[in-house]
N, C-alpha and C. Protein backbone atom coordinates (compact mmCIF):
# COMPACT_ATOMS: atom_id res chain seq x y z
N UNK A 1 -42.56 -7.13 -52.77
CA UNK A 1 -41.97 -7.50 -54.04
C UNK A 1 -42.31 -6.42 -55.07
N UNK A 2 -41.28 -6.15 -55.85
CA UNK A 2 -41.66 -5.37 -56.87
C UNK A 2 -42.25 -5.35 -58.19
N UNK A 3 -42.92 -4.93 -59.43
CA UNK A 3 -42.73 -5.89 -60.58
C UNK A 3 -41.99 -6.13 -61.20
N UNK A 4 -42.50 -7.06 -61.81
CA UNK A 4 -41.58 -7.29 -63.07
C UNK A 4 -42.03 -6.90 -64.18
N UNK A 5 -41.38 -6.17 -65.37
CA UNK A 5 -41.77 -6.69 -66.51
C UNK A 5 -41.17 -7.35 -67.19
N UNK A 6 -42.49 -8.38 -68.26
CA UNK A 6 -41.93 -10.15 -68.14
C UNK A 6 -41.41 -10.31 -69.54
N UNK A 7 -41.82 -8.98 -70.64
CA UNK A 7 -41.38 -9.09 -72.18
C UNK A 7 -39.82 -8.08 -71.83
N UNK A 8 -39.58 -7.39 -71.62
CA UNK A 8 -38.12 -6.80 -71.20
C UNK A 8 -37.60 -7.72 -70.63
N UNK A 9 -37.99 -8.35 -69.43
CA UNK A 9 -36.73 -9.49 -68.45
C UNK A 9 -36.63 -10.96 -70.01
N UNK A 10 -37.36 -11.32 -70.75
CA UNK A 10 -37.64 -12.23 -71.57
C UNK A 10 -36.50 -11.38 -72.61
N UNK A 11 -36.44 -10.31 -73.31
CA UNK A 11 -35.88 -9.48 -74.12
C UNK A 11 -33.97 -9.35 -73.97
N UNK A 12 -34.43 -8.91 -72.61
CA UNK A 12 -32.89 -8.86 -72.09
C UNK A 12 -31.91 -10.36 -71.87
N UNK A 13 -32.36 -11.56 -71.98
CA UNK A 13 -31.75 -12.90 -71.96
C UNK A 13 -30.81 -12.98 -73.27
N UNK A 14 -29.54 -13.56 -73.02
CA UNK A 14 -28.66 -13.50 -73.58
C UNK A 14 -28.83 -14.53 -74.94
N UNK A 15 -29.77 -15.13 -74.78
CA UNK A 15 -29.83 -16.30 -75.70
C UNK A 15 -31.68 -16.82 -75.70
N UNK A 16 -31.84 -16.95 -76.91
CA UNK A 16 -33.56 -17.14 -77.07
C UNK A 16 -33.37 -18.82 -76.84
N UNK A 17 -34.39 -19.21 -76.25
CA UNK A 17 -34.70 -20.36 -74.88
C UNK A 17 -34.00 -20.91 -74.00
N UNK A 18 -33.05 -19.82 -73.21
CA UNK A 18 -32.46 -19.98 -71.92
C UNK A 18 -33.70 -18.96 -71.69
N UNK A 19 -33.99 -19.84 -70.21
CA UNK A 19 -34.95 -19.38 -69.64
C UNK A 19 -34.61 -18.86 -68.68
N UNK A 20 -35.51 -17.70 -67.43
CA UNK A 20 -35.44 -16.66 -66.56
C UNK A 20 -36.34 -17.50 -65.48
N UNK A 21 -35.74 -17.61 -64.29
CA UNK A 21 -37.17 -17.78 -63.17
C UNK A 21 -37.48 -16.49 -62.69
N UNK A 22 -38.96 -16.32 -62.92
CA UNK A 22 -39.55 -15.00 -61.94
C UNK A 22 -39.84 -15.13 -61.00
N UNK A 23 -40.01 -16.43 -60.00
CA UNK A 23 -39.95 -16.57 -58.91
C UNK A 23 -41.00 -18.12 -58.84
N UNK A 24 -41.70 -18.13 -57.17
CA UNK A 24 -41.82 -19.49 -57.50
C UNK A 24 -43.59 -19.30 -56.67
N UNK A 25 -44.78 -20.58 -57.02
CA UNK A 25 -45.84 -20.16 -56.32
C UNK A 25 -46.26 -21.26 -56.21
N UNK A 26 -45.70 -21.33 -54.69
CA UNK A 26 -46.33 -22.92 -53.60
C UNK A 26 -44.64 -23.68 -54.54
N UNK A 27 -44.81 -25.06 -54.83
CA UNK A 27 -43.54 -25.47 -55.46
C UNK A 27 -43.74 -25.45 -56.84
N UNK A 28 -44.13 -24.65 -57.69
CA UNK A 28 -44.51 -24.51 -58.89
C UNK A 28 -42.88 -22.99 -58.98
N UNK A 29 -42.45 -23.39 -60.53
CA UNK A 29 -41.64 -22.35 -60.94
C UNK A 29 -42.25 -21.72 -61.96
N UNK A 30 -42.35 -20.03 -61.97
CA UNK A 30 -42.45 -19.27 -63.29
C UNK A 30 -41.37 -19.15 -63.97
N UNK A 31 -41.63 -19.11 -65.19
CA UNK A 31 -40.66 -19.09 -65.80
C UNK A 31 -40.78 -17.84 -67.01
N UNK A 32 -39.58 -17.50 -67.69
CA UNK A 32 -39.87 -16.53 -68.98
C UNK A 32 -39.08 -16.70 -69.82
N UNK A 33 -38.96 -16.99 -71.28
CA UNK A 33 -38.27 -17.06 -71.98
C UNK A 33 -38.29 -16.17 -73.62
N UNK A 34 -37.62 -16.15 -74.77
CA UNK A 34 -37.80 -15.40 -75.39
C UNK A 34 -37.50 -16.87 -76.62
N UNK A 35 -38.77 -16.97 -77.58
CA UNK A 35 -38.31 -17.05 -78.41
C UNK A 35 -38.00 -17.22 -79.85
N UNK A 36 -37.44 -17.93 -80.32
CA UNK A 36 -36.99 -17.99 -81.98
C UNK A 36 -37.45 -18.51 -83.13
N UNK A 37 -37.32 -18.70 -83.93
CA UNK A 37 -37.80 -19.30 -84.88
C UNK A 37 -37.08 -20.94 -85.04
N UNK A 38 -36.44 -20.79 -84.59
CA UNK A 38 -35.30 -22.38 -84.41
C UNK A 38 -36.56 -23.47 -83.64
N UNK A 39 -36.74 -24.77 -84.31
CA UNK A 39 -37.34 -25.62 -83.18
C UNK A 39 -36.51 -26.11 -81.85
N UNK A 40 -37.43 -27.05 -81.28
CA UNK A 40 -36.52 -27.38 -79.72
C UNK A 40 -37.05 -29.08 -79.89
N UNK A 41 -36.08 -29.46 -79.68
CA UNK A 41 -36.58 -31.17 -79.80
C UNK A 41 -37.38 -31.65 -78.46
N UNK A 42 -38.21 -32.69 -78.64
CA UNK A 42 -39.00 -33.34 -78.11
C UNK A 42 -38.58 -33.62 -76.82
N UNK A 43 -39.55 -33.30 -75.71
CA UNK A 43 -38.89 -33.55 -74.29
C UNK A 43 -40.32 -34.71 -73.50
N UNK A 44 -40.13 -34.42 -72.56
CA UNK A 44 -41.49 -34.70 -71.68
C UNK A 44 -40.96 -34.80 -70.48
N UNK A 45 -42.39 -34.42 -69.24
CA UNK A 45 -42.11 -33.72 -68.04
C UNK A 45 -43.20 -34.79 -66.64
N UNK A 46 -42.59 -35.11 -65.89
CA UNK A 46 -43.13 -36.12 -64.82
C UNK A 46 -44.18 -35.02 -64.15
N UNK A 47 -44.56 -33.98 -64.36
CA UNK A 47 -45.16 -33.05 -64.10
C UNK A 47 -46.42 -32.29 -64.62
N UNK A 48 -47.55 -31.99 -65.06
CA UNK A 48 -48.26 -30.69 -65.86
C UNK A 48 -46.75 -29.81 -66.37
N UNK A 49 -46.68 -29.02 -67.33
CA UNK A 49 -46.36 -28.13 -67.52
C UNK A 49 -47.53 -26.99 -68.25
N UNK A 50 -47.50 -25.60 -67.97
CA UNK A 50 -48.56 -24.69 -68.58
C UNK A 50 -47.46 -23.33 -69.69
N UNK A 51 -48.30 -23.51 -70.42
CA UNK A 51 -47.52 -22.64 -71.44
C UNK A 51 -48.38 -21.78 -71.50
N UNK A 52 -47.75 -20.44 -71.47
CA UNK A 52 -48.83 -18.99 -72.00
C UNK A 52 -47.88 -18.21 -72.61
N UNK A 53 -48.85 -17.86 -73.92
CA UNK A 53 -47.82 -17.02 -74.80
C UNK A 53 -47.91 -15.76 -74.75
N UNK A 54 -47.13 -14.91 -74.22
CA UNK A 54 -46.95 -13.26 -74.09
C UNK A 54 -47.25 -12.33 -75.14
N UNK A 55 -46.22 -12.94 -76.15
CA UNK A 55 -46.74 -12.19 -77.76
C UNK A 55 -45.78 -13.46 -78.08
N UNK A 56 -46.24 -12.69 -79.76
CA UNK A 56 -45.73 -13.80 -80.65
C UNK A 56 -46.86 -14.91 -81.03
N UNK A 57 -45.98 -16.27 -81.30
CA UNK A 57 -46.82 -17.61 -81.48
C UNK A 57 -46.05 -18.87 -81.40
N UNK A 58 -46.36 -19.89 -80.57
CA UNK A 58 -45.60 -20.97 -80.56
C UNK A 58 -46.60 -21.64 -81.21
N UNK A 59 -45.59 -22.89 -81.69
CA UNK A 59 -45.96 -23.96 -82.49
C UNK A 59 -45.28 -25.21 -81.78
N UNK A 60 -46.71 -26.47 -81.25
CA UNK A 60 -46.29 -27.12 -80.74
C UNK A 60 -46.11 -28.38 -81.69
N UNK A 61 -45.53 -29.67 -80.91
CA UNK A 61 -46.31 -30.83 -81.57
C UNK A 61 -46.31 -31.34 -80.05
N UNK A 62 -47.44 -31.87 -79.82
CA UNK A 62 -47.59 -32.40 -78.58
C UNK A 62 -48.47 -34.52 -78.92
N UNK A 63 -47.58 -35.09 -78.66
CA UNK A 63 -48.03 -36.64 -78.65
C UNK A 63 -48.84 -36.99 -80.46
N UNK A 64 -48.03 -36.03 -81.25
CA UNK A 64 -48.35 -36.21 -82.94
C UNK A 64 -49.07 -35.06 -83.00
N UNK A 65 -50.01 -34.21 -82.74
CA UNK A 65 -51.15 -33.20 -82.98
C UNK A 65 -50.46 -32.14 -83.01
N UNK A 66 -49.88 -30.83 -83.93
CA UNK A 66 -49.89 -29.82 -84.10
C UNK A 66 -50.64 -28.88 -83.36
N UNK A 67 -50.30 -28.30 -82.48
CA UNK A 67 -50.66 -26.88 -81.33
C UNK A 67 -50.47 -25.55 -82.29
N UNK A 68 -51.33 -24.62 -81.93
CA UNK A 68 -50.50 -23.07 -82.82
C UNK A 68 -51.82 -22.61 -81.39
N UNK A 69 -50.84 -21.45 -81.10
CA UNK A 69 -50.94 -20.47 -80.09
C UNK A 69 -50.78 -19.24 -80.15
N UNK A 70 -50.95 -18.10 -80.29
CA UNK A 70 -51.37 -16.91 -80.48
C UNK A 70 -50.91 -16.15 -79.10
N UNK A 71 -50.56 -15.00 -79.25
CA UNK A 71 -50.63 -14.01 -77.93
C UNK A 71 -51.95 -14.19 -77.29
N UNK A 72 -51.54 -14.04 -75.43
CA UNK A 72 -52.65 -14.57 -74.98
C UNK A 72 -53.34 -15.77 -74.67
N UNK A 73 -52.82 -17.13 -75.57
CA UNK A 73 -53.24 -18.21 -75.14
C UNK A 73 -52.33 -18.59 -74.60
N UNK A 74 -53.18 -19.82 -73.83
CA UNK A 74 -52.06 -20.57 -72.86
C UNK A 74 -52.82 -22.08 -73.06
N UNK A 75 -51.64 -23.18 -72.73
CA UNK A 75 -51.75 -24.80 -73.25
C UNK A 75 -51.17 -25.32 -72.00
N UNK A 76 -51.75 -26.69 -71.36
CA UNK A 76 -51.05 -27.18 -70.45
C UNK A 76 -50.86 -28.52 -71.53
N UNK A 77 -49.37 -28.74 -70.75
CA UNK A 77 -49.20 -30.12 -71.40
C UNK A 77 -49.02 -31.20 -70.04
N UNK A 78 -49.66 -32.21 -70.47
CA UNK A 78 -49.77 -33.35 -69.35
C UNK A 78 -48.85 -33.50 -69.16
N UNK A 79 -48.89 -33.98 -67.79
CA UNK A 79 -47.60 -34.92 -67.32
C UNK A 79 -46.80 -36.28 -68.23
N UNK A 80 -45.59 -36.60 -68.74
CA UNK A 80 -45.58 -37.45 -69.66
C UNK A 80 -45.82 -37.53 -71.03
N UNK A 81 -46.44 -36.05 -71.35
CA UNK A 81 -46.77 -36.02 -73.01
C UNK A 81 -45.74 -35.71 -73.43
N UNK A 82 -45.55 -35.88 -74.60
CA UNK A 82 -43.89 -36.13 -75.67
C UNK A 82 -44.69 -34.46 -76.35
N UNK A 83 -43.51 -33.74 -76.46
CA UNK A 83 -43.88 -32.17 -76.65
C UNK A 83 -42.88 -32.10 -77.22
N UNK A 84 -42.73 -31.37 -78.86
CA UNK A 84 -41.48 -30.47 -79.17
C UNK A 84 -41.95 -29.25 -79.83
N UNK A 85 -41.17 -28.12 -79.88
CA UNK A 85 -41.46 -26.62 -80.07
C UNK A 85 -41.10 -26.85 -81.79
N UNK A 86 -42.07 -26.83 -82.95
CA UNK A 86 -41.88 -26.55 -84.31
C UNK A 86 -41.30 -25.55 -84.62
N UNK A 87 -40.52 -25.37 -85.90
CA UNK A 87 -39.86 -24.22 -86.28
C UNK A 87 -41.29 -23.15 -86.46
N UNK A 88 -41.06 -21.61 -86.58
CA UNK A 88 -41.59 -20.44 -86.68
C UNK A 88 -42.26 -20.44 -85.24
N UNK A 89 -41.99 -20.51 -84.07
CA UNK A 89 -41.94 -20.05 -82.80
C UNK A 89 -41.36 -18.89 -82.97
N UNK A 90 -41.86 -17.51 -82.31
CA UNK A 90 -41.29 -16.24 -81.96
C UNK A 90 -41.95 -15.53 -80.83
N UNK A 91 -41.48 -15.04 -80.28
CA UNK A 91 -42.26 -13.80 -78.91
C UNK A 91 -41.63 -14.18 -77.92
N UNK A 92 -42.57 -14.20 -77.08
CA UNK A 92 -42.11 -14.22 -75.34
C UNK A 92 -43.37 -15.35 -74.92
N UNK A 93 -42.50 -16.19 -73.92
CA UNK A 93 -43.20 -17.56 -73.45
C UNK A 93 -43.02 -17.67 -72.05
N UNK A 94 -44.07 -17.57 -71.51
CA UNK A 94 -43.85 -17.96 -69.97
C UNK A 94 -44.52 -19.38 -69.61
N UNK A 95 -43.62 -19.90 -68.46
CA UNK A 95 -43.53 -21.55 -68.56
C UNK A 95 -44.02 -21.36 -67.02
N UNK A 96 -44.96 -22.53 -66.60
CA UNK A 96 -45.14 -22.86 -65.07
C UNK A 96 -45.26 -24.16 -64.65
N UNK A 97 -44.14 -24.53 -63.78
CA UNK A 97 -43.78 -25.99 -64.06
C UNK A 97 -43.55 -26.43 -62.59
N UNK A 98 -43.44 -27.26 -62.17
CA UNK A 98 -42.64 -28.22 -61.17
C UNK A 98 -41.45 -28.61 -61.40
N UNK A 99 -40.18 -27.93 -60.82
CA UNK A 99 -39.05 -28.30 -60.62
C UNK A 99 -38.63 -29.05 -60.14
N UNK A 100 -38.00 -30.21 -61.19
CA UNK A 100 -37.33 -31.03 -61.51
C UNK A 100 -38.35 -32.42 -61.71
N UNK A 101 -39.36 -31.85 -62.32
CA UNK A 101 -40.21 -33.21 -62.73
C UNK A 101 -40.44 -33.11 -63.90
């Protein structure tokens, strides 16, 4: 396999949070996305999901509590926790998740 790089493949996406799979480890998906300052409404996942921020800073709200993340950190969110992305999110976000949970 070759590399990747994950802020160019994140850069080059046609649209900030359509996401990229970089491939997959055991049944876990990587993921990469790029993004915006726009929020993302509230989801939740039958799964862990792990968030690590590339650059930039996301802003979570995870089950009422305000998240702020920095380049370099990374947040797992439980299985079932009510998560939405606050406005002033920007950079590059890589996601590692279980597909379709």
């Amino acid at each position: 396999m070759s590399s990747i790089n994950v802020v160019e493949t994140a850069a080059a996406l046609p649209a900030a949070w359509s996401s990229c799979s970089l491939g997959q480890v055991g049944t876990a998906c990587v993921k990469v996305l790029r993004m915006d300052s726009r929020p993302v409404r509230e989801e939740a996942h039958g799964a862990d999901e792990v968030l690590l921020v590339l650059d930039g800073r996301l802003e979570l709200l995870v089950e009422g509590a305000e998240v702020a993340l920095g380049a370099g950190e990374m947040y797992r969110v439980p299985a079932g926790a009510r998560h939405a992305v606050r406005p002033g999110s920007r950079g590059t976000l890589m996601i590692v998740e279980e597909p379709g949970a």
